[in-house]
C-alpha atoms as a PDB file:
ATOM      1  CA  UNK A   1    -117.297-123.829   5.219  1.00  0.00           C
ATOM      2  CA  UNK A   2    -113.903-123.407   6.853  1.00  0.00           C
ATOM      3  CA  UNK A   3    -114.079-120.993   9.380  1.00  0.00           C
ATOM      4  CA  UNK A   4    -110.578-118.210   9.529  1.00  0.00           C
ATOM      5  CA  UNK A   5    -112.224-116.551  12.748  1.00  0.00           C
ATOM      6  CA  UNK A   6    -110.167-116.350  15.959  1.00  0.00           C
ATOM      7  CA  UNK A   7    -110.678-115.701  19.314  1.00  0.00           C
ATOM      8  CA  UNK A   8    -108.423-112.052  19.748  1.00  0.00           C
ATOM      9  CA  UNK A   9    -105.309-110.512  18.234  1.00  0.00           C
ATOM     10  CA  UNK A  10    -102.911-112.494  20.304  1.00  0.00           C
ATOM     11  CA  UNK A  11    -103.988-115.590  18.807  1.00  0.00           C
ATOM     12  CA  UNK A  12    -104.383-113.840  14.977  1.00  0.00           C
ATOM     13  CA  UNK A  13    -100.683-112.898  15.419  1.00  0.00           C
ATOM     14  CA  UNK A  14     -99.334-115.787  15.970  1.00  0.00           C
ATOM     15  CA  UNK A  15     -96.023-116.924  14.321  1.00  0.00           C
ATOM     16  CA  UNK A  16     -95.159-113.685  14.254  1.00  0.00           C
ATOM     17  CA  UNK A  17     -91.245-112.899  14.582  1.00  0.00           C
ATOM     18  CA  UNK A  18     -88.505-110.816  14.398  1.00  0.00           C
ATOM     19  CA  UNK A  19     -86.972-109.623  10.921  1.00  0.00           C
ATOM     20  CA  UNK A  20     -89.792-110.467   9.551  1.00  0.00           C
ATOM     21  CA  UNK A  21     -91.844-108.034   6.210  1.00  0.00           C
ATOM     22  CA  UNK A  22     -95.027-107.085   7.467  1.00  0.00           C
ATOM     23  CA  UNK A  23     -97.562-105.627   4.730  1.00  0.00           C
ATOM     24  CA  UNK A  24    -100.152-102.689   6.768  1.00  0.00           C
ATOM     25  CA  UNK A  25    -103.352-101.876   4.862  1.00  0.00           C
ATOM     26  CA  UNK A  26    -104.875 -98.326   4.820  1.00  0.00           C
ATOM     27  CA  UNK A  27    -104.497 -94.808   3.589  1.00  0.00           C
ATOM     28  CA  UNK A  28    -102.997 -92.226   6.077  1.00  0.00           C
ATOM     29  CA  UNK A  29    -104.942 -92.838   9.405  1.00  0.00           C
ATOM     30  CA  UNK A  30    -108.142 -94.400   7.344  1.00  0.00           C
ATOM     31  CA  UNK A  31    -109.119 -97.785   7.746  1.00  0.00           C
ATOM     32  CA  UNK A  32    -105.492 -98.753   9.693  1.00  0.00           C
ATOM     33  CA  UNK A  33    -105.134-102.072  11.638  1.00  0.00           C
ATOM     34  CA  UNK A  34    -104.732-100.928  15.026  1.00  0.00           C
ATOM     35  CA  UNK A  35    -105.498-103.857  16.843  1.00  0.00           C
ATOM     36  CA  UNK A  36    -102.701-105.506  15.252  1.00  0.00           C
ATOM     37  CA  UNK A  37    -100.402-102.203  15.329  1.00  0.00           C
ATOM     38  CA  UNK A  38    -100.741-102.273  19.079  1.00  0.00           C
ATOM     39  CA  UNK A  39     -99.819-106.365  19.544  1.00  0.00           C
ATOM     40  CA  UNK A  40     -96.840-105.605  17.754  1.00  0.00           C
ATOM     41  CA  UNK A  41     -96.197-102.797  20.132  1.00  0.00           C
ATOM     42  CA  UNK A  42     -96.524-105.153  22.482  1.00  0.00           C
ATOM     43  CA  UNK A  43     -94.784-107.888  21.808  1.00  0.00           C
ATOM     44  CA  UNK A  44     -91.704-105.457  20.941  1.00  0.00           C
ATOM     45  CA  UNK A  45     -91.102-107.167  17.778  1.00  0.00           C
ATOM     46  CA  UNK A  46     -88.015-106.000  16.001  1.00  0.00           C
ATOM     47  CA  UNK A  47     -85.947-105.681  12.881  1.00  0.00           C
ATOM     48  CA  UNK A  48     -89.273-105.202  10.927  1.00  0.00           C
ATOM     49  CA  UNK A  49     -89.654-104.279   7.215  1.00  0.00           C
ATOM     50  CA  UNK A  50     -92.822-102.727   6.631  1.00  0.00           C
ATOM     51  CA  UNK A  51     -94.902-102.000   3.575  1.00  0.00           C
ATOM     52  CA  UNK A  52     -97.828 -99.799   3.563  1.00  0.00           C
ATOM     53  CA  UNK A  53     -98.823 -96.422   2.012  1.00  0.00           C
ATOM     54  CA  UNK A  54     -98.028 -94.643   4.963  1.00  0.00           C
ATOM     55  CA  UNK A  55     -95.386 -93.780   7.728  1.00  0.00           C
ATOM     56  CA  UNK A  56     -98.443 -93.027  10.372  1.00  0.00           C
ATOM     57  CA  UNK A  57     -97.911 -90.233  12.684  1.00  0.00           C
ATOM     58  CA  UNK A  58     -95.461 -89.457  15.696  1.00  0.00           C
ATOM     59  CA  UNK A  59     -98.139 -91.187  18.325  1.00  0.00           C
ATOM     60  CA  UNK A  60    -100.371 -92.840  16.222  1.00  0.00           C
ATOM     61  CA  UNK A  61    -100.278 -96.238  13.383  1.00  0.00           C
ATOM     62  CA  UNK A  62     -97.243 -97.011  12.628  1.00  0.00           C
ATOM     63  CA  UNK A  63     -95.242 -94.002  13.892  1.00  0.00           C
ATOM     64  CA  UNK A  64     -95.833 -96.361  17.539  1.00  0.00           C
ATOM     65  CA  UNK A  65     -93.305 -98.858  16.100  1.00  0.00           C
ATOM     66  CA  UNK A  66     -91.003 -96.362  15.049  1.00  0.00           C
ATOM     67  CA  UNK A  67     -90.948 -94.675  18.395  1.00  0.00           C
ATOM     68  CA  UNK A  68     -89.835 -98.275  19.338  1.00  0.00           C
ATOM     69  CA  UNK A  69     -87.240 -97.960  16.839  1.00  0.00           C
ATOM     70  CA  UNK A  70     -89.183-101.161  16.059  1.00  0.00           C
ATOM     71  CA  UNK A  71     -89.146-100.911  11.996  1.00  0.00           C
ATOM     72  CA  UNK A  72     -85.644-101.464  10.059  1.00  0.00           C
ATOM     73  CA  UNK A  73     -87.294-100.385   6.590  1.00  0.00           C
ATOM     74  CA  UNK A  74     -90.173 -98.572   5.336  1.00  0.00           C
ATOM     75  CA  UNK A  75     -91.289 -98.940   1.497  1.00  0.00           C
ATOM     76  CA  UNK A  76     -93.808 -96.457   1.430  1.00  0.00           C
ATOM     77  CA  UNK A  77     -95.268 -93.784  -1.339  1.00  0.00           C
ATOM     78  CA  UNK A  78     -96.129 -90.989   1.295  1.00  0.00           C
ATOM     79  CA  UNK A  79     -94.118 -90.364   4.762  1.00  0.00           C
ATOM     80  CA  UNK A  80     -94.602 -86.406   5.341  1.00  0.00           C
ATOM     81  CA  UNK A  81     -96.999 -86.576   8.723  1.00  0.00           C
ATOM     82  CA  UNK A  82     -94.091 -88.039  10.941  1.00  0.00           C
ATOM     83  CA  UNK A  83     -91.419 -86.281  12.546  1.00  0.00           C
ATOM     84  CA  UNK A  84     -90.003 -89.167  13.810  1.00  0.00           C
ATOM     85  CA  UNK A  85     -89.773 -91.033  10.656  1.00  0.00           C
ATOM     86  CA  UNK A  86     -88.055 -87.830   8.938  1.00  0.00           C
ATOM     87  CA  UNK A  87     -85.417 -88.196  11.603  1.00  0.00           C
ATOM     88  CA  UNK A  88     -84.532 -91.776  11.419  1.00  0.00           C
ATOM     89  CA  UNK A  89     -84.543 -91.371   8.024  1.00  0.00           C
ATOM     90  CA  UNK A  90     -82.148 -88.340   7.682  1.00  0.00           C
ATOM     91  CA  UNK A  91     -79.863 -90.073  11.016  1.00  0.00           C
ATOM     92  CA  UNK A  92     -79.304 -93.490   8.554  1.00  0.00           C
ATOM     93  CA  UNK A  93     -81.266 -95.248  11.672  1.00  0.00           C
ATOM     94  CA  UNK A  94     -84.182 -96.488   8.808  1.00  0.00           C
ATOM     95  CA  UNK A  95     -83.642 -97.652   5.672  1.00  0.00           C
ATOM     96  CA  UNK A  96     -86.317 -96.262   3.436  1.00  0.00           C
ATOM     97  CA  UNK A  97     -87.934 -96.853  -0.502  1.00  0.00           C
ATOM     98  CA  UNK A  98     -90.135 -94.549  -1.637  1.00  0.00           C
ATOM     99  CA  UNK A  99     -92.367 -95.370  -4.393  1.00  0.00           C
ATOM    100  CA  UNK A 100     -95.060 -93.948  -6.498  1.00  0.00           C
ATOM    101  CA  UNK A 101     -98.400 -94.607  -4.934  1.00  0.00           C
ATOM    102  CA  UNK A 102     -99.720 -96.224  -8.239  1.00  0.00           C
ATOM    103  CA  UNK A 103     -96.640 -98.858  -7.808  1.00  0.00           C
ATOM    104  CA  UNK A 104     -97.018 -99.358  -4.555  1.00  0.00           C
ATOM    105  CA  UNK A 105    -100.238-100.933  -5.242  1.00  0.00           C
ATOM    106  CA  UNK A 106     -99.809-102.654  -8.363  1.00  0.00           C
ATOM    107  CA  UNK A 107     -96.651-104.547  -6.698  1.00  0.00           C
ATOM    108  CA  UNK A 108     -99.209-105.795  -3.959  1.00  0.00           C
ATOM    109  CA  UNK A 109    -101.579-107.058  -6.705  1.00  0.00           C
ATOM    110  CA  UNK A 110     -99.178-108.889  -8.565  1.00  0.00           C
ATOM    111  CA  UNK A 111     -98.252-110.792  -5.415  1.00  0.00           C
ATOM    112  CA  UNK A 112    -101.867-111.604  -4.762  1.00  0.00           C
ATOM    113  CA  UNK A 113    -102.524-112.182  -8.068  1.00  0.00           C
ATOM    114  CA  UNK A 114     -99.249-114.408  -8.372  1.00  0.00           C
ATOM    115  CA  UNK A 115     -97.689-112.481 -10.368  1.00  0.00           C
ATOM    116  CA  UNK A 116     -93.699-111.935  -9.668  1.00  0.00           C
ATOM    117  CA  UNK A 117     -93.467-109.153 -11.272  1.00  0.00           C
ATOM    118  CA  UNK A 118     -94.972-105.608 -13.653  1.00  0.00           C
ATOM    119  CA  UNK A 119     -94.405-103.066 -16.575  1.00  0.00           C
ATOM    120  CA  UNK A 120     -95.337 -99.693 -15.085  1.00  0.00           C
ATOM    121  CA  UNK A 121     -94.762 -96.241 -17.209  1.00  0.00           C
ATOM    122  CA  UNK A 122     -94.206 -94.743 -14.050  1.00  0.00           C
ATOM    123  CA  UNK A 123     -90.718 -93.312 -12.852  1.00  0.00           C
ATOM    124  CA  UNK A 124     -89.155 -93.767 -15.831  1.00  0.00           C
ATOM    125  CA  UNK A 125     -86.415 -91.450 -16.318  1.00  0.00           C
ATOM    126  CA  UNK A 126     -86.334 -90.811 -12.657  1.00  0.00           C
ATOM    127  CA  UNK A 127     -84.357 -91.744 -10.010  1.00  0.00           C
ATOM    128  CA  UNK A 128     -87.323 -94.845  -9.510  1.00  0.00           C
ATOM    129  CA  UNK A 129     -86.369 -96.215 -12.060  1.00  0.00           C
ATOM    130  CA  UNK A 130     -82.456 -96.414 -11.285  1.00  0.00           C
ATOM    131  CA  UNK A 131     -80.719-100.066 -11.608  1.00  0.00           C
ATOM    132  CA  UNK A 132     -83.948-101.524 -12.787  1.00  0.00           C
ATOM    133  CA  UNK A 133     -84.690-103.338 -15.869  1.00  0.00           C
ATOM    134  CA  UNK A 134     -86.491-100.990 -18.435  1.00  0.00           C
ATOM    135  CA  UNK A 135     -88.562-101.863 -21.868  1.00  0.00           C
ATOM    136  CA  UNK A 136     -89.999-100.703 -24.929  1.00  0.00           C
ATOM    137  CA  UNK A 137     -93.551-101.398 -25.637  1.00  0.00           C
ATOM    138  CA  UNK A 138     -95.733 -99.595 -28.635  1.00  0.00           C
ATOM    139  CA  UNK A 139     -92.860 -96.977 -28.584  1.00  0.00           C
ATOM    140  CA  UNK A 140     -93.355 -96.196 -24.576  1.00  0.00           C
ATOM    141  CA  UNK A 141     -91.064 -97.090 -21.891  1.00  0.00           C
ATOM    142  CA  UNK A 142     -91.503 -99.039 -18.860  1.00  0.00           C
ATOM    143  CA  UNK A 143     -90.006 -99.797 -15.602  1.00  0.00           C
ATOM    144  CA  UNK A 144     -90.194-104.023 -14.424  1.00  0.00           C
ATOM    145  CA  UNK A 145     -91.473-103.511 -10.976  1.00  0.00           C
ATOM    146  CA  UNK A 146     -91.094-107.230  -8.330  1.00  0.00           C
ATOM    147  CA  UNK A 147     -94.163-107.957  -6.596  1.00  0.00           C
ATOM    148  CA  UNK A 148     -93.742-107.508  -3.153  1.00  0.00           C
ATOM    149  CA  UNK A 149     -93.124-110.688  -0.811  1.00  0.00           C
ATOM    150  CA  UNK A 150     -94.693-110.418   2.409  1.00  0.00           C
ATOM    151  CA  UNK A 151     -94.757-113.182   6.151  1.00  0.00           C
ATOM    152  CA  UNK A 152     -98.300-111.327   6.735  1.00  0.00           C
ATOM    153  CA  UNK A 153    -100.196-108.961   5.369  1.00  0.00           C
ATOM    154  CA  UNK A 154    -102.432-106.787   8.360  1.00  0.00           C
ATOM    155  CA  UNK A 155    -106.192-105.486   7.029  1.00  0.00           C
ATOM    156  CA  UNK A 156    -108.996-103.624   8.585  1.00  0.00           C
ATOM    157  CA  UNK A 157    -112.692-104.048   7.166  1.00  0.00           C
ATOM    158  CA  UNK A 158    -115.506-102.450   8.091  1.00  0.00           C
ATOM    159  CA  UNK A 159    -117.604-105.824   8.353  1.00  0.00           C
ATOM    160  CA  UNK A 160    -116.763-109.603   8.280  1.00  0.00           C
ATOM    161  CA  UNK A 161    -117.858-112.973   8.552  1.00  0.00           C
ATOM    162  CA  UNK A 162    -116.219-116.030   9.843  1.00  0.00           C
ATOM    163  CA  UNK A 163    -115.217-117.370   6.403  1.00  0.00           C
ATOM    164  CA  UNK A 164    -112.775-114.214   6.162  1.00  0.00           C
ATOM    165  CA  UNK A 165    -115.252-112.328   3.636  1.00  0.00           C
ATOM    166  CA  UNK A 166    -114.918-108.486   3.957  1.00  0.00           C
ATOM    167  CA  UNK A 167    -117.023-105.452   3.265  1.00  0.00           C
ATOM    168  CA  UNK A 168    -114.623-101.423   3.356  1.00  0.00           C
ATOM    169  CA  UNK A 169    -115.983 -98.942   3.760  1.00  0.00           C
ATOM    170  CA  UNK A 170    -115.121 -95.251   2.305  1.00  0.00           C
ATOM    171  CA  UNK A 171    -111.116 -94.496   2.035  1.00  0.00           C
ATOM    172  CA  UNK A 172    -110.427 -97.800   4.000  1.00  0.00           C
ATOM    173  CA  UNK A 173    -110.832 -99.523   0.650  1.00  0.00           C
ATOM    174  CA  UNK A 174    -107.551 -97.674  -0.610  1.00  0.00           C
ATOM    175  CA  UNK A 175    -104.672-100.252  -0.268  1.00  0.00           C
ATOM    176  CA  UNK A 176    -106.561-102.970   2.000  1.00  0.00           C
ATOM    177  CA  UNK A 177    -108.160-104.539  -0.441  1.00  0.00           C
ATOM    178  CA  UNK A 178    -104.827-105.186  -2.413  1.00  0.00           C
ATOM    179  CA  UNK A 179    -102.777-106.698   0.342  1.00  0.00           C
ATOM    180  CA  UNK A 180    -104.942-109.673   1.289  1.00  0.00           C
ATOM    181  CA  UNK A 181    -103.929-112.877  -0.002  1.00  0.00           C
ATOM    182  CA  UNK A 182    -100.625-110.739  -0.988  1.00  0.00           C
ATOM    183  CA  UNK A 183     -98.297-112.262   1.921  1.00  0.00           C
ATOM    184  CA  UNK A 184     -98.017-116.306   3.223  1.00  0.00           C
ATOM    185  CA  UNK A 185    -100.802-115.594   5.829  1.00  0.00           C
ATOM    186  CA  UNK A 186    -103.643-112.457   5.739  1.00  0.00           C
ATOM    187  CA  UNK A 187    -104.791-110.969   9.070  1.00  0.00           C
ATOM    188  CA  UNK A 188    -107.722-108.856   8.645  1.00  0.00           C
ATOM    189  CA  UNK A 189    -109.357-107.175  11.758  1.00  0.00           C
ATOM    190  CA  UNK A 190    -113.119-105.820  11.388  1.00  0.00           C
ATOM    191  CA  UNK A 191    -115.289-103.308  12.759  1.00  0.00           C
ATOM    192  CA  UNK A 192    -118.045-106.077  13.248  1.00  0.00           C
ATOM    193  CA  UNK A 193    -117.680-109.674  12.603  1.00  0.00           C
ATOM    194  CA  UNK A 194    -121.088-111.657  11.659  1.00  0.00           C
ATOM    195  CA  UNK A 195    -122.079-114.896  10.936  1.00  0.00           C
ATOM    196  CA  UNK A 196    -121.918-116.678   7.779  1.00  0.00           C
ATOM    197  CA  UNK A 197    -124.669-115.748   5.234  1.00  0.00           C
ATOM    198  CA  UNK A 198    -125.474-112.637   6.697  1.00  0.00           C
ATOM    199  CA  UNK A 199    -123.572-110.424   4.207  1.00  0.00           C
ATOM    200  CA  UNK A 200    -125.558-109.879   0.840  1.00  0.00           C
ATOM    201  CA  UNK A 201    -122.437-111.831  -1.574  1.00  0.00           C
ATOM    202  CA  UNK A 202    -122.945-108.658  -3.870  1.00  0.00           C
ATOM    203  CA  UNK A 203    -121.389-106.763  -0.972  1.00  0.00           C
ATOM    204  CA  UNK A 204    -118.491-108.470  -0.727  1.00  0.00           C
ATOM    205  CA  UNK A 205    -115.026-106.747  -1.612  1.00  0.00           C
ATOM    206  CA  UNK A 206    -113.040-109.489  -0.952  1.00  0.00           C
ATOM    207  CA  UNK A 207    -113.978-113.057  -0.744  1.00  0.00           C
ATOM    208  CA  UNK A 208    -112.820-115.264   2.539  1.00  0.00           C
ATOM    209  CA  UNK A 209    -110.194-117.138   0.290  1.00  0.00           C
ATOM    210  CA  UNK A 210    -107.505-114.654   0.595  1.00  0.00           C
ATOM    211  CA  UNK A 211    -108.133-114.224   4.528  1.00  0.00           C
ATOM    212  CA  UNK A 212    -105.981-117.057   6.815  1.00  0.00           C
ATOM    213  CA  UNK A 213    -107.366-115.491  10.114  1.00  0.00           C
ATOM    214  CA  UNK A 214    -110.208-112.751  10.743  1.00  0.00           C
ATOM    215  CA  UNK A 215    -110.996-111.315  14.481  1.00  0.00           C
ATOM    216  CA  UNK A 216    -113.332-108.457  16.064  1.00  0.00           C
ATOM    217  CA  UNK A 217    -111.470-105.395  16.461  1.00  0.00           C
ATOM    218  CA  UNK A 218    -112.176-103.150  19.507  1.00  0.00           C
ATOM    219  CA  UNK A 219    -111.864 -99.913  20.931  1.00  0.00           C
ATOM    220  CA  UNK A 220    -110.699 -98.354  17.342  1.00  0.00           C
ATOM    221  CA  UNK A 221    -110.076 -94.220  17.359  1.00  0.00           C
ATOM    222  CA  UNK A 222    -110.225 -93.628  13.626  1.00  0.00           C
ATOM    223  CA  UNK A 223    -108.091 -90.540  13.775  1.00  0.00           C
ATOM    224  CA  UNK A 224    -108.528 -88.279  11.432  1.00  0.00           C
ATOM    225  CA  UNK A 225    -104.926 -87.262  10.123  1.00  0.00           C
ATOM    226  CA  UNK A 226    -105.070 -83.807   9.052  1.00  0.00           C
ATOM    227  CA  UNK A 227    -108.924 -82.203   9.891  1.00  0.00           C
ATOM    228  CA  UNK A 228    -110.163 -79.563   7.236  1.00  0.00           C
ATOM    229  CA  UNK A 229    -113.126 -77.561   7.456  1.00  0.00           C
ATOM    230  CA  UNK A 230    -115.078 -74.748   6.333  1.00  0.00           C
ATOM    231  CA  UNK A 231    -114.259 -71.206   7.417  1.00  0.00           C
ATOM    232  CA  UNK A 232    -117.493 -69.332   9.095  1.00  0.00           C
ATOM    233  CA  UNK A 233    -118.434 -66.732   7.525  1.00  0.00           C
END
């Protein structure tokens, strides 16, 4: 069994460089990689393009790159919790693509399915769907849609073993799964890393093949991004 565990995040980022497209799994503040969010802060990497679901907020995810004016481009399919974002965007300081959420995920399938590229129904007839090639089949139109191409892709599990399987848990599942294996090398932090055989194989979300390195996360604050809850009475 080849093992894809290292020792910290330092050593799970490396190779890492400016300019380069980053992929960041999640969905709003759920199930982020914030171990490798914060190297990045870190090591002040520039000139980033960044794909992921979500902007972050002003202080928190991703929006701490952006406060670093640290991202170049954003292809996202929701952006409205960051005030920060909304101004580089409207200043011409970030380039941004919005897509629709559906798309955004089927693009990182393709590219770890090997696919270069997908028929989607949606945005066509919109402003998506601008400049892009467009086709008939059984009387509906579609839009072609490129797979994205990603240097890494950054996950977060809930659990993991040194073979780079991984368990999500709850909303984290939304858009993590999708991006390993979906850029040349896969970075997934977890919650709690195990040893090999301990997770029951009918478990398993994604198997260690799409993982190139897998570490124990710490200290994660699992914001919540907008808290609802019930009026008393």
């Amino acid at each position: 069994m080849i093992s894809k565990k290292v020792a910290n995040v330092q050593e799970a980022l490396e190779g890492v460089s400016d300019n380069m497209t980053f992929m960041f799994g999640g969905f709003g503040l759920s199930g982020i990689p914030e171990n490798s969010i914060a190297e990045l802060v870190r090591l002040g990497t520039k000139g980033l393009k960044c794909i992921s679901n979500n902007a972050g907020v002003d202080d928190f995810g991703l929006g701490l790159l952006l406060q670093g004016k640290q991202i170049d481009k954003m292809t996202s399919s929701y952006v409205g919790e960051n005030d920060e974002f909304e101004r580089q965007m409207l200043s011409g300081e970030l380039e941004v693509e919005l897509i629709p959420q559906g798309t955004l995920a089927e693009r990182c399938r393709a590219a770890q399915a090997g696919f270069p590229a997908i028929y989607t129904p949606a945005g066509y007839g919109t402003e998506v769907a601008e400049g892009k090639e467009t086709r008939e089949f059984d009387g509906k139109m579609y839009v072609l849609e490129y797979a994205f191409k990603a240097d890494f892709a950054f996950v977060k599990a809930w659990k993991g073993d040194a073979a780079g399987n991984l368990v999500f848990k709850g909303t984290a599942r939304n858009f993590n799964p999708n991006m390993c294996g979906a850029a040349k090398i896969t970075v997934a932090e977890v919650e709690e890393l195990v040893p090999v055989g301990t997770l029951d194989p009918n478990q398993i979300h994604i198997p260690g093949i799409f993982v190139k390195r897998i570490f124990q996360g710490e200290k994660y604050e699992k914001r919540i991004e907008q808290r609802t809850v019930r009026q008393r009475d």
